[in-house]
C-alpha atoms as a PDB file:
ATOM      1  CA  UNK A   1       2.041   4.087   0.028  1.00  0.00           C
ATOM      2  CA  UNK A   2       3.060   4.384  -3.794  1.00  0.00           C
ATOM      3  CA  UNK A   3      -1.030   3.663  -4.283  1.00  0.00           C
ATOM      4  CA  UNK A   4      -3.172   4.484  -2.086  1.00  0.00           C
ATOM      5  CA  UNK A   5      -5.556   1.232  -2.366  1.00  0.00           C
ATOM      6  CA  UNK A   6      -9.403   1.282  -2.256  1.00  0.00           C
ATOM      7  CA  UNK A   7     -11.710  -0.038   0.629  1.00  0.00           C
ATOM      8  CA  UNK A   8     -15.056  -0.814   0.658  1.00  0.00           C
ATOM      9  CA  UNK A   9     -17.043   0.447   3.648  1.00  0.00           C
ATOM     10  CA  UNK A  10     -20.046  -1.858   4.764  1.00  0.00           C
ATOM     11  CA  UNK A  11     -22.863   0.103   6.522  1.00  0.00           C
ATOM     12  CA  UNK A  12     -25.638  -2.555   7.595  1.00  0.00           C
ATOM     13  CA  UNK A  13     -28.547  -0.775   8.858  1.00  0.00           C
ATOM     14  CA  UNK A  14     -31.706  -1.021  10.102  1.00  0.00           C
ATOM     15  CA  UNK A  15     -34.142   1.005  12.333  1.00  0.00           C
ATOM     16  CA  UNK A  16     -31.474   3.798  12.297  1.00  0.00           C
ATOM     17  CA  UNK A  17     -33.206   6.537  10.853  1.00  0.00           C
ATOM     18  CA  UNK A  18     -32.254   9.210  13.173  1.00  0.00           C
ATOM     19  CA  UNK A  19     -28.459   8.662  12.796  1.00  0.00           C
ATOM     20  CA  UNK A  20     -27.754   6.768   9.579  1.00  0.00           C
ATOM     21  CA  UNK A  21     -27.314   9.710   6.907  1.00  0.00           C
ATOM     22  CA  UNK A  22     -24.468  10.822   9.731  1.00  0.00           C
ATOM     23  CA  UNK A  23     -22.744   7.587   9.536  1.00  0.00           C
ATOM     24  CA  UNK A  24     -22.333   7.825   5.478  1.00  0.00           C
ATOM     25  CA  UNK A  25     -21.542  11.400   5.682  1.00  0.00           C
ATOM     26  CA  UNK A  26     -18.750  10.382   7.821  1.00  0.00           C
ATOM     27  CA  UNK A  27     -17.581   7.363   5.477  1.00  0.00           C
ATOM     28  CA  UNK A  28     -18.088   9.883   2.251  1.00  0.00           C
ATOM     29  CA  UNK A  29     -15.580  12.573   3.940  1.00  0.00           C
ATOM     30  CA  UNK A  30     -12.965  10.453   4.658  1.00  0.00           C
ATOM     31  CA  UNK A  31      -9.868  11.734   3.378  1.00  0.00           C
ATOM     32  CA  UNK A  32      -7.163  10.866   1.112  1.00  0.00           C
ATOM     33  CA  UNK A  33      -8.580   7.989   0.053  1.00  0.00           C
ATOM     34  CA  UNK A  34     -10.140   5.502  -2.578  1.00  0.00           C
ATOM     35  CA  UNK A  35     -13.661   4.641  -1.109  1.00  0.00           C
ATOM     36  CA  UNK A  36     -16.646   2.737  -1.840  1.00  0.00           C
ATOM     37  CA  UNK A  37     -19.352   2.661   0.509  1.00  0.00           C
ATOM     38  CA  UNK A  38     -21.983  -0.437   0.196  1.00  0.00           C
ATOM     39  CA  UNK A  39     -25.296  -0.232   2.621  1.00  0.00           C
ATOM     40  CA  UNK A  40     -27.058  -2.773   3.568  1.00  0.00           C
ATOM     41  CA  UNK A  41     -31.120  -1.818   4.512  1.00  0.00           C
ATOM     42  CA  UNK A  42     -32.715  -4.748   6.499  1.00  0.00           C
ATOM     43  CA  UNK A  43     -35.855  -5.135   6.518  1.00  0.00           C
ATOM     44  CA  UNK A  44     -39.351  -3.596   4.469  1.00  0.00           C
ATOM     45  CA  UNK A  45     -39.334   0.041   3.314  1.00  0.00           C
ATOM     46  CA  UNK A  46     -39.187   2.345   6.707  1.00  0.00           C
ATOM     47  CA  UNK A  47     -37.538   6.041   7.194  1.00  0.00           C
ATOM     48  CA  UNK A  48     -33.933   4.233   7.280  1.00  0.00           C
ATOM     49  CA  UNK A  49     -34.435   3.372   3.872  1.00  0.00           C
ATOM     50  CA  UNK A  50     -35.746   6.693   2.340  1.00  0.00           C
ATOM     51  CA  UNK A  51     -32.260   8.118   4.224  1.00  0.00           C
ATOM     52  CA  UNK A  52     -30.239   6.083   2.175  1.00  0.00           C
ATOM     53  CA  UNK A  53     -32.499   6.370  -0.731  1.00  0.00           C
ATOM     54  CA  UNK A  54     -31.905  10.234  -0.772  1.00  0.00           C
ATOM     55  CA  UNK A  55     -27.514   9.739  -1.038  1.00  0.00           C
ATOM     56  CA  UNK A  56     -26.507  10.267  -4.600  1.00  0.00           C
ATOM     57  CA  UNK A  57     -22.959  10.198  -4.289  1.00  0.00           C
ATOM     58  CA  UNK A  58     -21.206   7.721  -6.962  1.00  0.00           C
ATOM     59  CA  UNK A  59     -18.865   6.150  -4.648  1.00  0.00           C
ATOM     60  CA  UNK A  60     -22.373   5.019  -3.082  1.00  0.00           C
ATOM     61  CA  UNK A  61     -24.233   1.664  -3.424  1.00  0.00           C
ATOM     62  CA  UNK A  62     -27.544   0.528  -2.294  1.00  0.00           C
ATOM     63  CA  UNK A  63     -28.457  -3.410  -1.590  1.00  0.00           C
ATOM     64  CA  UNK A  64     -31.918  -4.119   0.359  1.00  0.00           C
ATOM     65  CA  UNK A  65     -32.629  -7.311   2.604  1.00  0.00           C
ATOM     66  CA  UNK A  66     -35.874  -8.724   3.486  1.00  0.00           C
ATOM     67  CA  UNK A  67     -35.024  -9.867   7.232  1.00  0.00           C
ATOM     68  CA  UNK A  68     -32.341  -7.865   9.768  1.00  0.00           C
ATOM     69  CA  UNK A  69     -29.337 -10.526  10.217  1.00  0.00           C
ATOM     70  CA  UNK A  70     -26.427  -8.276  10.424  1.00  0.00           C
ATOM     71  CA  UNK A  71     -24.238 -11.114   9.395  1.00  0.00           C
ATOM     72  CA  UNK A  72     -25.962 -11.919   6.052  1.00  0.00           C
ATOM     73  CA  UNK A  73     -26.148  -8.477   5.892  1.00  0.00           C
ATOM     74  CA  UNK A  74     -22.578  -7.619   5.999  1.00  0.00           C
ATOM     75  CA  UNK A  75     -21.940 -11.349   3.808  1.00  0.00           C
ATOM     76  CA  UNK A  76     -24.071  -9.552   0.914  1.00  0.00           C
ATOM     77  CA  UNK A  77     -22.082  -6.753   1.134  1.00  0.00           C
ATOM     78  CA  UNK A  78     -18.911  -8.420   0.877  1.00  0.00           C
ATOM     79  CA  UNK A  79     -19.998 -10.297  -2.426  1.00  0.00           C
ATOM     80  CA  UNK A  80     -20.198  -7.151  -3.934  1.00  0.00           C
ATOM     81  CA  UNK A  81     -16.933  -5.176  -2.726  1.00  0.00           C
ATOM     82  CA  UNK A  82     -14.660  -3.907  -5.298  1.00  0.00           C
ATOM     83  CA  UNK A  83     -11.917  -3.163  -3.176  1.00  0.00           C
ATOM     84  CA  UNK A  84      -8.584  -4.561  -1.575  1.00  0.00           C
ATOM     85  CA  UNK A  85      -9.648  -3.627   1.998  1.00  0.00           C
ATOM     86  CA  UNK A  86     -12.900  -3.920   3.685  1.00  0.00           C
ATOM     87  CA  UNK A  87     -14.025  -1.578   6.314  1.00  0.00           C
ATOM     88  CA  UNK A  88     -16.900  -0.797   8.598  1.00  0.00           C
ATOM     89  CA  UNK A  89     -19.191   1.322   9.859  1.00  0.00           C
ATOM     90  CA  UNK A  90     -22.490   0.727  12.206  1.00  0.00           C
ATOM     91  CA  UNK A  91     -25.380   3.287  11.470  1.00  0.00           C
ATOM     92  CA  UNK A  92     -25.230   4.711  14.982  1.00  0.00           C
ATOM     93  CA  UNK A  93     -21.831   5.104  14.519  1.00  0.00           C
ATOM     94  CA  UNK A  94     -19.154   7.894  14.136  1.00  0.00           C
ATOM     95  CA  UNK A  95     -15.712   8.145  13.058  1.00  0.00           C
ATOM     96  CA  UNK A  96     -12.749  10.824  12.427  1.00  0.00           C
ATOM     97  CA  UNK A  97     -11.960  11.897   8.726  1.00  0.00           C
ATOM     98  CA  UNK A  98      -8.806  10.451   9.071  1.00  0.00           C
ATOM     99  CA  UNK A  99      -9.569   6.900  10.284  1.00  0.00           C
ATOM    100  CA  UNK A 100      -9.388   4.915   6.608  1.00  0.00           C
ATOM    101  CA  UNK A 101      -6.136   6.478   5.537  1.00  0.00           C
ATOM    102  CA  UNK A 102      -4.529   6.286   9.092  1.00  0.00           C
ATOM    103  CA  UNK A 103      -5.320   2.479   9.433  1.00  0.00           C
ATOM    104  CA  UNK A 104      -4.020   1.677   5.999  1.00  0.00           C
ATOM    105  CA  UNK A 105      -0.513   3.643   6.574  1.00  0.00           C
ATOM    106  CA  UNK A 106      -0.453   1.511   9.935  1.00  0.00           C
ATOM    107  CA  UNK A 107      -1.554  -1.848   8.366  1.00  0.00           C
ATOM    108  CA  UNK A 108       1.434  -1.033   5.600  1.00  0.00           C
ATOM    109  CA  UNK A 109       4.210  -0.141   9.081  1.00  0.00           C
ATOM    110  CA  UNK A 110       2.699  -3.071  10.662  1.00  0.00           C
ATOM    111  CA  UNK A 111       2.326  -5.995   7.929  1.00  0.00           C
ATOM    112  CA  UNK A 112      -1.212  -6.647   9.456  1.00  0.00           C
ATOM    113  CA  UNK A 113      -4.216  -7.990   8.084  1.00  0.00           C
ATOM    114  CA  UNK A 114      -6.676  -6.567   9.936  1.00  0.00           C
ATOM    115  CA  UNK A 115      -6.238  -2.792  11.898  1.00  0.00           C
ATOM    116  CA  UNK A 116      -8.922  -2.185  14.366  1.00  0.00           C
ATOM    117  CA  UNK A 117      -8.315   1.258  16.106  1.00  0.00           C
ATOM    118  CA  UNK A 118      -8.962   2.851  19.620  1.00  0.00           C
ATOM    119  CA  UNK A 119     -12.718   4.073  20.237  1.00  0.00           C
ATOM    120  CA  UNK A 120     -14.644   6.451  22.088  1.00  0.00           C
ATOM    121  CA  UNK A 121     -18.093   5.291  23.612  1.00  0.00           C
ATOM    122  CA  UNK A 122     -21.264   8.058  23.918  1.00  0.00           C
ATOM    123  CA  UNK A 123     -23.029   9.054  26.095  1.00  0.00           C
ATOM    124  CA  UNK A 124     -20.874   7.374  28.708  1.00  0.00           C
ATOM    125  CA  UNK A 125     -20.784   4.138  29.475  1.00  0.00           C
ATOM    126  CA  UNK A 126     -18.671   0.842  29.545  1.00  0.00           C
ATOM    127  CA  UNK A 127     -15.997   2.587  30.480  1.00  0.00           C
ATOM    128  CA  UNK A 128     -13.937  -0.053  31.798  1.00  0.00           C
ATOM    129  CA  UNK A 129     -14.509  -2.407  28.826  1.00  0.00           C
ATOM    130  CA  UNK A 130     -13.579   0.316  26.327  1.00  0.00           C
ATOM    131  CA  UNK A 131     -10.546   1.543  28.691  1.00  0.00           C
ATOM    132  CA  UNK A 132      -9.873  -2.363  28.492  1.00  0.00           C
ATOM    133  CA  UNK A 133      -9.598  -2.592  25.000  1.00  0.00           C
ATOM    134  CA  UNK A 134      -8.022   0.503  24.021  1.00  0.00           C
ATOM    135  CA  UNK A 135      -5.180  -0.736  26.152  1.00  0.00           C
ATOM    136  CA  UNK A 136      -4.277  -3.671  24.433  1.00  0.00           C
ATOM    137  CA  UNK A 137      -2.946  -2.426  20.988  1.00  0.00           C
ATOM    138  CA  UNK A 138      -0.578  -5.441  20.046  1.00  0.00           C
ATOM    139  CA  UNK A 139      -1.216  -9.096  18.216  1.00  0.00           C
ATOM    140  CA  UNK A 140       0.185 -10.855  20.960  1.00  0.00           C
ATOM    141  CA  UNK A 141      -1.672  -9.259  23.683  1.00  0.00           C
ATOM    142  CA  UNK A 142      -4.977  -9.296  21.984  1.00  0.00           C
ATOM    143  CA  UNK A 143      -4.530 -12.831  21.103  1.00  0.00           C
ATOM    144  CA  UNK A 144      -4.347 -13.677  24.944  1.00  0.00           C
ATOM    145  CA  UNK A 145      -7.080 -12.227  26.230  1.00  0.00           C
ATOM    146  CA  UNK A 146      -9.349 -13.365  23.393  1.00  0.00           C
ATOM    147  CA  UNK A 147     -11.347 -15.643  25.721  1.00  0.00           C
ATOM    148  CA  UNK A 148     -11.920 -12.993  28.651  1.00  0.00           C
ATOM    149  CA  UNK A 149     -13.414 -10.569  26.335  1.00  0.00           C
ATOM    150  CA  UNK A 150     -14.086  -9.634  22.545  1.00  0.00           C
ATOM    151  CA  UNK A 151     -10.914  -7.831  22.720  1.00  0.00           C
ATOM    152  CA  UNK A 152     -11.362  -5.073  19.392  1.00  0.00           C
ATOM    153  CA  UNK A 153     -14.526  -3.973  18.057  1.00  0.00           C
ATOM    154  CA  UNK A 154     -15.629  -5.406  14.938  1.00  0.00           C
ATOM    155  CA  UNK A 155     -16.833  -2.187  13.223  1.00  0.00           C
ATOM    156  CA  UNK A 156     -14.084  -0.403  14.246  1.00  0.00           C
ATOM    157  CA  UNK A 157     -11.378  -2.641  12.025  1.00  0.00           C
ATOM    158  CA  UNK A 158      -9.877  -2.186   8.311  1.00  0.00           C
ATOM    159  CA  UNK A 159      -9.176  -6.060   7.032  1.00  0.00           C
ATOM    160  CA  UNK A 160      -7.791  -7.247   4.275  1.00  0.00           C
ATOM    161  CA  UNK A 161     -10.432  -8.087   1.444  1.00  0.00           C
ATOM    162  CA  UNK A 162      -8.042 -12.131   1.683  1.00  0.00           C
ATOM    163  CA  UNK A 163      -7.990 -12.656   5.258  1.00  0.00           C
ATOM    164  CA  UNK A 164     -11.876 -12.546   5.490  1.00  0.00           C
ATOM    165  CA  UNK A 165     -12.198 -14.863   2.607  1.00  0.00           C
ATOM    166  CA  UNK A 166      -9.697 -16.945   4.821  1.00  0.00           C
ATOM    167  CA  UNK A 167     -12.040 -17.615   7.935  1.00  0.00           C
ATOM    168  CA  UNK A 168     -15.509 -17.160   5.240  1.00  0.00           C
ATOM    169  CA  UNK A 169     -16.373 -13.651   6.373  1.00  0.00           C
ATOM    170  CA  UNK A 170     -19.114 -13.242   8.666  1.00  0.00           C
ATOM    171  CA  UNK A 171     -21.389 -16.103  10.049  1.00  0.00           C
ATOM    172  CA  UNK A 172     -25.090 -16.249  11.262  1.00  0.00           C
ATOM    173  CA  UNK A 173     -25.853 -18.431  14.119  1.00  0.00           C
ATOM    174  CA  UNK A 174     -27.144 -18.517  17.714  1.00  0.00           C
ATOM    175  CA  UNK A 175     -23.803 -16.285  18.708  1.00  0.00           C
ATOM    176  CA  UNK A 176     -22.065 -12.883  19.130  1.00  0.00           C
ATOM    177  CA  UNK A 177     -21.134 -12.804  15.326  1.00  0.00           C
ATOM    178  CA  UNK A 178     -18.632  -9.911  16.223  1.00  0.00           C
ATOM    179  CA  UNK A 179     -17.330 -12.371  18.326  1.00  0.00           C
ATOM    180  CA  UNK A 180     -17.290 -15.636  16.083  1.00  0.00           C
ATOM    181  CA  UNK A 181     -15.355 -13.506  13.296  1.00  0.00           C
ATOM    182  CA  UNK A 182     -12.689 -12.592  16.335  1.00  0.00           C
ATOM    183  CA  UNK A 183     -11.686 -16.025  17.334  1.00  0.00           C
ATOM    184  CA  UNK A 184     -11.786 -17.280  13.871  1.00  0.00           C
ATOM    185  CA  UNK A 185      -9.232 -14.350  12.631  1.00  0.00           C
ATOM    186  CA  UNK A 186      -6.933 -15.588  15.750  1.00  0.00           C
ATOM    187  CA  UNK A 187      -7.305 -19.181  15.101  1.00  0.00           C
ATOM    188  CA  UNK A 188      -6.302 -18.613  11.564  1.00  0.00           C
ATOM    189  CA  UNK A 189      -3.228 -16.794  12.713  1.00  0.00           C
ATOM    190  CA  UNK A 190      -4.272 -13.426  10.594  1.00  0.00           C
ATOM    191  CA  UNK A 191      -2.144 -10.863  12.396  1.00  0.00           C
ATOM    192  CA  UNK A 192      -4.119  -8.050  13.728  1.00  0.00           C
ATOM    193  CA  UNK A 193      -2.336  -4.507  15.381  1.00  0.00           C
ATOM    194  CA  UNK A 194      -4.713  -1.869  16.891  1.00  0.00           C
ATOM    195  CA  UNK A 195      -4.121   1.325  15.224  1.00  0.00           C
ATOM    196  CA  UNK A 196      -3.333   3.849  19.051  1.00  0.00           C
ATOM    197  CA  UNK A 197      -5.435   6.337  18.344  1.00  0.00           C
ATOM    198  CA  UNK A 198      -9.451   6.694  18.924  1.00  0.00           C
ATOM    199  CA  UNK A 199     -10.923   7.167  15.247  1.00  0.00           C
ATOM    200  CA  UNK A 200     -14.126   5.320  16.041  1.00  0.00           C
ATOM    201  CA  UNK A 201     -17.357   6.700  18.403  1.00  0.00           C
ATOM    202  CA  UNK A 202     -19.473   3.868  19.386  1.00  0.00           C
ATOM    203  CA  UNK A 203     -22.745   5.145  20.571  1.00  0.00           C
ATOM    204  CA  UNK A 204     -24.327   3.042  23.627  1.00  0.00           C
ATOM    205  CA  UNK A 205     -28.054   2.143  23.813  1.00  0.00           C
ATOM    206  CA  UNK A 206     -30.058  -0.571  24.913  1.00  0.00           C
ATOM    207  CA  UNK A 207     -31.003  -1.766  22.018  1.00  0.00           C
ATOM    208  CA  UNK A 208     -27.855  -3.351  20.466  1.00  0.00           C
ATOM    209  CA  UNK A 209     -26.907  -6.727  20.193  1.00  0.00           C
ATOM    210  CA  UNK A 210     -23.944  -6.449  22.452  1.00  0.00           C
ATOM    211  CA  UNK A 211     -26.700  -6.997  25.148  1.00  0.00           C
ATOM    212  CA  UNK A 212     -28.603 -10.040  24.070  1.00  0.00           C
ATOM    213  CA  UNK A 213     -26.584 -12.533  25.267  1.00  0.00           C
ATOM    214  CA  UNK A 214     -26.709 -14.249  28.516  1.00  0.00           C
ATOM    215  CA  UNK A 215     -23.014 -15.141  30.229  1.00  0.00           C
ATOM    216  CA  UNK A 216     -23.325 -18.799  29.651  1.00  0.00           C
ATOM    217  CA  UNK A 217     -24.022 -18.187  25.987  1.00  0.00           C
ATOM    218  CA  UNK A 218     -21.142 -16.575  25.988  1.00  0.00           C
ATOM    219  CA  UNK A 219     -18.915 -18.876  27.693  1.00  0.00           C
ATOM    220  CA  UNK A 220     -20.455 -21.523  25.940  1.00  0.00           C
ATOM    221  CA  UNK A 221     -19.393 -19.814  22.978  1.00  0.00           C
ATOM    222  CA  UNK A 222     -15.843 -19.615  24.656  1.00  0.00           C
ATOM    223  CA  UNK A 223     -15.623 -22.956  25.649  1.00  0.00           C
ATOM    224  CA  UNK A 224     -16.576 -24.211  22.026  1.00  0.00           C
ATOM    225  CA  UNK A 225     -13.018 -22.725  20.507  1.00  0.00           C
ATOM    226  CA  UNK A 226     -10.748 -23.728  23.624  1.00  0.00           C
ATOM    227  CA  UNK A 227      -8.390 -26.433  22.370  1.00  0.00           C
ATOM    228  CA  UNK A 228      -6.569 -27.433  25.735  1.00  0.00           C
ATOM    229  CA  UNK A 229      -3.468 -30.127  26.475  1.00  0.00           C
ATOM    230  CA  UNK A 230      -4.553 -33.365  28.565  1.00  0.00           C
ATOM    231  CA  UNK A 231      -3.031 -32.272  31.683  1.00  0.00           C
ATOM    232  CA  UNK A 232      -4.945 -28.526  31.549  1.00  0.00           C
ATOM    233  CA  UNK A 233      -7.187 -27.725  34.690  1.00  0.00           C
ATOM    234  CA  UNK A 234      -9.451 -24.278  36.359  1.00  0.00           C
ATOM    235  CA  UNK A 235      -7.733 -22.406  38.720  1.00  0.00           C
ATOM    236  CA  UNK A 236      -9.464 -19.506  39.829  1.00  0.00           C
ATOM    237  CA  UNK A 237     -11.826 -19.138  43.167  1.00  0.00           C
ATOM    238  CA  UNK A 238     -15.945 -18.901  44.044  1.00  0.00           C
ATOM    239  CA  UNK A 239     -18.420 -19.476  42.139  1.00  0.00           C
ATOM    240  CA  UNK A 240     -16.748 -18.887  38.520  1.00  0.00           C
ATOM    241  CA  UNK A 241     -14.151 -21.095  39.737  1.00  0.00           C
ATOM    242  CA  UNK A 242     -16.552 -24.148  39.635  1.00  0.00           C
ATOM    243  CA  UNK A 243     -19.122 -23.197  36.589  1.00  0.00           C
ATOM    244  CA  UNK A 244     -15.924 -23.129  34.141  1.00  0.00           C
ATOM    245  CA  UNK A 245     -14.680 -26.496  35.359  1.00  0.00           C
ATOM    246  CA  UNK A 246     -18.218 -28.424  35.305  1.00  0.00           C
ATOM    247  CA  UNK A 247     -18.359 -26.304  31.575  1.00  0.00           C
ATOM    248  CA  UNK A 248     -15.063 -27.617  30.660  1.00  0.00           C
ATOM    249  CA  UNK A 249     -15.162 -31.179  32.361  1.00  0.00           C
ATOM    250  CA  UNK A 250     -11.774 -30.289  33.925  1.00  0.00           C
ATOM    251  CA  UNK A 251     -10.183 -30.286  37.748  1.00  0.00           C
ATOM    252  CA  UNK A 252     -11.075 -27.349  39.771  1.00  0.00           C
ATOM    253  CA  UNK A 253      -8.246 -25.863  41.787  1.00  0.00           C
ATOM    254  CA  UNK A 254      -8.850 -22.964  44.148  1.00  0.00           C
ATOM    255  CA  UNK A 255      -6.208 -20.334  44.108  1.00  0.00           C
ATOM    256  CA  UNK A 256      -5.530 -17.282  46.132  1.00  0.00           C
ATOM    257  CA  UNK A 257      -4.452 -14.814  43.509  1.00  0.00           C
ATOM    258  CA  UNK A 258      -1.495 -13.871  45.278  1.00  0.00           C
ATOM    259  CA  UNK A 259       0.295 -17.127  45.765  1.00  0.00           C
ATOM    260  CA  UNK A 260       0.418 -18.259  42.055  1.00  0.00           C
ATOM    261  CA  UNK A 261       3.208 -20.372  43.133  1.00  0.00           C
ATOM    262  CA  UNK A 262       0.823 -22.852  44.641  1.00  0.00           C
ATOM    263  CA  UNK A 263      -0.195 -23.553  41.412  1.00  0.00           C
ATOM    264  CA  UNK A 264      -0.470 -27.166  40.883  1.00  0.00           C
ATOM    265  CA  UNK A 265       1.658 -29.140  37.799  1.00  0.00           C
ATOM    266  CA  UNK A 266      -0.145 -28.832  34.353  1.00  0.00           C
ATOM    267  CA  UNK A 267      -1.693 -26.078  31.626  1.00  0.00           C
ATOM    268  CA  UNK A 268      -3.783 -23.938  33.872  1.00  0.00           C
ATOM    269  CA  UNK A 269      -6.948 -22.085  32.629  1.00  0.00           C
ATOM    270  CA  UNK A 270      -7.301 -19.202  34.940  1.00  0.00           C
ATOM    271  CA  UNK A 271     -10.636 -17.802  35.496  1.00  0.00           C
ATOM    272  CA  UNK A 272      -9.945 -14.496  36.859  1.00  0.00           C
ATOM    273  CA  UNK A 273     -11.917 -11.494  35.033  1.00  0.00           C
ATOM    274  CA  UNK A 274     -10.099  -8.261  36.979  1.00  0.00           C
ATOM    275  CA  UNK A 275      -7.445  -7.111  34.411  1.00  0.00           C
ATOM    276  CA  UNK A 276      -5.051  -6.225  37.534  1.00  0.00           C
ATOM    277  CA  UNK A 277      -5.187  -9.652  39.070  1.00  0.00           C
ATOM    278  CA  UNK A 278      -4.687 -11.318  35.541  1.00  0.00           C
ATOM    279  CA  UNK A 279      -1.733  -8.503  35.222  1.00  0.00           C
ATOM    280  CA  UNK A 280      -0.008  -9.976  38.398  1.00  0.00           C
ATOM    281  CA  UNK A 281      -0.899 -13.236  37.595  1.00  0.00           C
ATOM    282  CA  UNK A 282       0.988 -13.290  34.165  1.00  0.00           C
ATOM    283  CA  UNK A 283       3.726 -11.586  35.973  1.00  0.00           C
ATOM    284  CA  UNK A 284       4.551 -14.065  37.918  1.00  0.00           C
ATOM    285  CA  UNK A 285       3.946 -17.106  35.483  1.00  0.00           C
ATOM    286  CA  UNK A 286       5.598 -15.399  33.223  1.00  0.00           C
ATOM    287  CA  UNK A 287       6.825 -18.530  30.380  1.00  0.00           C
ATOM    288  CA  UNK A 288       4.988 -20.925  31.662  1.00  0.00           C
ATOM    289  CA  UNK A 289       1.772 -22.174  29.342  1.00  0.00           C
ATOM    290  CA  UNK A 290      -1.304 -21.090  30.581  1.00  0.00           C
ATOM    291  CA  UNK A 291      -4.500 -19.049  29.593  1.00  0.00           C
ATOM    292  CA  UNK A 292      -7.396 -16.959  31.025  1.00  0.00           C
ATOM    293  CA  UNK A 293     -10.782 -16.565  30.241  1.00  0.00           C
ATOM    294  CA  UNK A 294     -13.808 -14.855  31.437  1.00  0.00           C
END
């Protein structure tokens, strides 16, 4: 990089006293870089806000919110960023020195728009989703497994300041925002690549809004960005089998996972959610149109 650009970190928090003044230290001593961090306090003066009250570094800017959206929150942090990039952090979070400038050299390599990276989860937990995730480190096969599962962490990505003006940033609304701003990035054809390398520690607890949602609000949510051909149908088996097709108004086809050859004419939407049967499964369709979900 002849320059090395500046990002603006966006730190939403709220009821995070214990582990918020970590999160900024972490953002503050990242290095080889041009930073600005903007926080985001939601919600009426509590210990959080006194932690962030107490930073006095320049790079470092305060905004306060009356109610905890974390999409508004994040939206009136955008308004304000100075730089080219825009970055994350959650205030339970953690991430290597390194992360910024690493994801910027790869989003120069890779011509991408937005750079996740790998992550870490603590304590231990979700393994398999994380395992999951960290696997799939390309555009193309992030892009096809967008409707089994959310398939890069939000806080964990570097975009460019222009491709979230593209899809209008964050949204509020009864839905996984993280999610919302995923599908919209993919429908807009901005080009993400997952930096390979775990810079970002996601810490687990009940708490969080990955929980709150029910399945069927989820593949509700799903279902509302599918744009399928006329002659598309479910294939799949059990019980998933037939909620997706009466969710999707569409055939329902059984299918033993290993005969994909009985597969019927048409655009199948495949409905199964172990990553080794959708492996085999893709193997052996391997040009023909078709798409999972989850």
């Amino acid at each position: 990089m002849d320059r090395t650009p500046t990002v603006s970190v966006l730190l939403p928090a709220w009821h995070a006293q214990d582990t918020v003044a970590q999160a900024v230290r972490d953002i503050l001593n990242q290095e080889a870089i041009s930073l600005e961090l903007i926080a985001i306090h939601q919600g009426g003066p509590d210990a959080t806000l006194r932690a962030l009250q107490d930073v006095t570094d320049p790079r470092f800017r305060l905004v306060q919110l009356q109610e905890p959206d974390t999409a508004a929150a994040l939206e009136a942090g955008r308004a304000l960023v100075r730089g080219e990039w825009i970055a994350r952090i959650d205030a339970d979070d953690r991430c290597a020195p390194t992360r910024l400038v690493e994801q910027l050299r790869y989003a120069e390599a890779t011509g991408a728009l937005v750079v996740p990276c790998q992550v870490e989860a603590f304590p231990a937990g979700r393994e398999q989703l994380v395992a999951w995730q960290n696997a799939l480190v390309h555009h193309q096969e992030m892009a096809a497994e967008r409707f089994v599962e959310m398939p890069w962490f939000t806080a964990t990505a570097l975009f460019r300041a222009e491709a979230l003006a593209r899809v209008g940033g964050w949204r509020s609304g009864p839905f996984q925002e993280d999610y919302d701003l995923v599908v919209r990035l993919f429908a807009a054809g901005v080009r993400t690549e997952k930096l390979p390398a775990v810079r970002y520690r996601w810490q687990i607890h009940p708490g969080q809004d990955t929980w709150r949602w029910s399945r069927d609000r989820v593949r509700a949510q799903k279902a509302a960005w599918l744009d399928l051909p006329a002659d598309a149908y479910v294939a799949g088996t059990g019980r998933s089998l037939s909620e997706w097709a009466a969710l999707l108004g569409l055939p329902a086809v059984p299918l033993d996972p290993r005969h994909p050859e009985l597969l019927p004419p048409g655009f199948p939407v495949l409905v199964f959610g172990a990553a080794v049967v959708r492996a085999r499964l893709r193997a052996a369709l391997g040009q023909r149109p078709h798409l999972f979900v989850a």
